[in-house]
C-alpha atoms as a PDB file:
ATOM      1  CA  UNK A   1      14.609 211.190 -24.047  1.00  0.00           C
ATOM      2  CA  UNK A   2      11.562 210.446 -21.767  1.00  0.00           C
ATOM      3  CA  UNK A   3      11.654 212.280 -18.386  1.00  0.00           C
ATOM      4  CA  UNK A   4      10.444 210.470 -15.340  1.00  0.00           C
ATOM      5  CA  UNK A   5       8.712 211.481 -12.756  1.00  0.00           C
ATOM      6  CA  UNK A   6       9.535 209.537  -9.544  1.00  0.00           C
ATOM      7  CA  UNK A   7       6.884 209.151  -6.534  1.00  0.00           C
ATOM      8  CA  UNK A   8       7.573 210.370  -3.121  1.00  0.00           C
ATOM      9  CA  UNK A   9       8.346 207.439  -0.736  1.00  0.00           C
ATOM     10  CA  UNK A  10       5.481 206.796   1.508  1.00  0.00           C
ATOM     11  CA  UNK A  11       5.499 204.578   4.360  1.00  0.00           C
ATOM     12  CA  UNK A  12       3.228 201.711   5.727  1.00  0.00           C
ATOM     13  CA  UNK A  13       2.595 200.148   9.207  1.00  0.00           C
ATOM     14  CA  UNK A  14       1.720 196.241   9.066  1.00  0.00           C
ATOM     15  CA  UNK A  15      -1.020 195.377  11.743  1.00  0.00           C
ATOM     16  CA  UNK A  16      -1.028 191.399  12.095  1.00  0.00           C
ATOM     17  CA  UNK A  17      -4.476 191.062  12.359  1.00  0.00           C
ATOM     18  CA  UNK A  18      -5.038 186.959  12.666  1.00  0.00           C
ATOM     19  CA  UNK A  19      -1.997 184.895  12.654  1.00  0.00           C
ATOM     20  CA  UNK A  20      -1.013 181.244  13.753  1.00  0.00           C
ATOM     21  CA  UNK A  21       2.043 181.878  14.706  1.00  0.00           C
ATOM     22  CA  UNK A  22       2.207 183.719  18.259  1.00  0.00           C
ATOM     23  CA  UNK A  23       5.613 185.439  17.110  1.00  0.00           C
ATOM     24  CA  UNK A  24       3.368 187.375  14.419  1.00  0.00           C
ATOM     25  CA  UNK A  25       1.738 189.111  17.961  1.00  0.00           C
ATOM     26  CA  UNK A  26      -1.599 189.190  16.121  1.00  0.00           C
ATOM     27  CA  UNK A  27      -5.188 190.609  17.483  1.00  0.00           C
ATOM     28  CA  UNK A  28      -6.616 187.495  16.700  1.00  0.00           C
ATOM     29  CA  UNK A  29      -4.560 183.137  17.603  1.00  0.00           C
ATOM     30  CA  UNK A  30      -6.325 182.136  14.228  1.00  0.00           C
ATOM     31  CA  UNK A  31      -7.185 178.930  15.904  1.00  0.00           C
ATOM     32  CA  UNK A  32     -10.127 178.509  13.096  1.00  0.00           C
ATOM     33  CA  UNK A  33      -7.755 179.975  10.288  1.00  0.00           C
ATOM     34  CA  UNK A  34      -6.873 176.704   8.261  1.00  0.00           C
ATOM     35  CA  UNK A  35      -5.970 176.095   4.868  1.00  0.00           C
ATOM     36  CA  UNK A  36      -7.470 180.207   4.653  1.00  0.00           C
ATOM     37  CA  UNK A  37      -7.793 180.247   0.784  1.00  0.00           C
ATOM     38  CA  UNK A  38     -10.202 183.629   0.473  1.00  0.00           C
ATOM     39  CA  UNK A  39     -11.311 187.236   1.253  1.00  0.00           C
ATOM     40  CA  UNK A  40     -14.310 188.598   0.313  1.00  0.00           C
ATOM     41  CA  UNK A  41     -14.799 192.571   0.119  1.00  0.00           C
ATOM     42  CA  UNK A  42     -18.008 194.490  -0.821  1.00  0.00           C
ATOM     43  CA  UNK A  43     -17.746 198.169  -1.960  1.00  0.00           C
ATOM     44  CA  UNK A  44     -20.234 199.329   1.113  1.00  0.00           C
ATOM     45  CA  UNK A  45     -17.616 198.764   3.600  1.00  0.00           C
ATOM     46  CA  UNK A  46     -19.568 195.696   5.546  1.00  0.00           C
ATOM     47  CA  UNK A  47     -17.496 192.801   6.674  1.00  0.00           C
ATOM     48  CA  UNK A  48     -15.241 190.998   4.772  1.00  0.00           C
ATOM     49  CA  UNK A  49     -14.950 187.333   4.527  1.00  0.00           C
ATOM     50  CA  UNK A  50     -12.184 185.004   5.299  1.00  0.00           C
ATOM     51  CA  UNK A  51     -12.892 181.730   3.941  1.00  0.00           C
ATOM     52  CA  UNK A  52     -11.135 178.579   6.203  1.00  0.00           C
ATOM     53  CA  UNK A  53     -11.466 175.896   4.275  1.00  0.00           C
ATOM     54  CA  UNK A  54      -9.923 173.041   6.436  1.00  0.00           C
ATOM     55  CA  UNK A  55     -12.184 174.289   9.445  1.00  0.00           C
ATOM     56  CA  UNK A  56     -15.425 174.788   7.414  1.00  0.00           C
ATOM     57  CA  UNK A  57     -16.332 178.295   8.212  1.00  0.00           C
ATOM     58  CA  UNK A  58     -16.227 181.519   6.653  1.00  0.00           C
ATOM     59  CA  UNK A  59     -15.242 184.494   9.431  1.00  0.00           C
ATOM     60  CA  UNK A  60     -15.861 188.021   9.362  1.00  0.00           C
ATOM     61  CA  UNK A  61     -13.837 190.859  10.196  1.00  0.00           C
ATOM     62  CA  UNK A  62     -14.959 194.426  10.655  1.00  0.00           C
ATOM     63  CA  UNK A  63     -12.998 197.499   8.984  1.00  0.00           C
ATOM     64  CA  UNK A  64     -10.585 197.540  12.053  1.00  0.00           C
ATOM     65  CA  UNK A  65      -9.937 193.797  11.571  1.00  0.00           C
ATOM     66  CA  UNK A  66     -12.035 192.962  14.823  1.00  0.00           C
ATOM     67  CA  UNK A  67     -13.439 189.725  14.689  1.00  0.00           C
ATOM     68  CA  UNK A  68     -17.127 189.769  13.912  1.00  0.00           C
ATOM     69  CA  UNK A  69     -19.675 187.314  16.405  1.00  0.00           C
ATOM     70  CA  UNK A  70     -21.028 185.989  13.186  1.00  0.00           C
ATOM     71  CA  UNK A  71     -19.361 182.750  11.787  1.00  0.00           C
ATOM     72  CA  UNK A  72     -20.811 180.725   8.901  1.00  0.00           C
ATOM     73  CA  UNK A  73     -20.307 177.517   8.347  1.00  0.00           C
ATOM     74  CA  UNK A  74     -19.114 176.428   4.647  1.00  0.00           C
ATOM     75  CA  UNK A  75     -19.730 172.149   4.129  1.00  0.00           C
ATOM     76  CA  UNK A  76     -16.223 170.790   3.862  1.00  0.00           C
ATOM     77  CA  UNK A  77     -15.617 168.874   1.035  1.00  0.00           C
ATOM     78  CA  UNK A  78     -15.661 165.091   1.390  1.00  0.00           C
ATOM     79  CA  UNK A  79     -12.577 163.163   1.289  1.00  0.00           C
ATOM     80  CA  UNK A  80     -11.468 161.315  -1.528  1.00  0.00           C
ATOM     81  CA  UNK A  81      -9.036 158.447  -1.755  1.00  0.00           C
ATOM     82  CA  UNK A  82      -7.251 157.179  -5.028  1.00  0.00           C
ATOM     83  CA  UNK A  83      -7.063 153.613  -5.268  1.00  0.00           C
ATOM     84  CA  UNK A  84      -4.213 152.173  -7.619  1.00  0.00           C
ATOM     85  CA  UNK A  85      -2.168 155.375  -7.796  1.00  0.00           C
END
């Protein structure tokens, strides 16, 4: 028979730190976070990227999740209709 070792529970705080919904009681209303589809981390510990793709922007958060002054902005893709569908 196989023994197991089993980990000692550990516990985690959750820190809302950009949310839509005001109930979430985030650091950040998230006015610009639409349609958020990406995160971008480098190993250095700069920035990382959130991409909003319905707002066309990319916003970047420092380690502590504080909102950055930098914001890029990302072309939004054009709009496309189907005829005949």
């Amino acid at each position: 028979m196989m023994k197991r070792e089993i980990a000692a529970p550990i516990s985690l705080t959750v820190h809302a730190v950009i949310a839509t919904i005001a109930a979430a009681r985030a650091d950040d209303d998230g006015a610009y976070v639409q349609n958020a589809w990406g995160v971008a981390f480098t190993p250095a510990g700069s920035p990382f990227w959130v991409a909003n793709n319905a707002t066309g922007c990319s916003t970047l958060y420092d380690d502590d999740g504080a909102k950055v002054a930098l914001q890029v902005s990302i072309p939004l893709p054009p709009l496309s209709l189907t005829v005949g569908a």
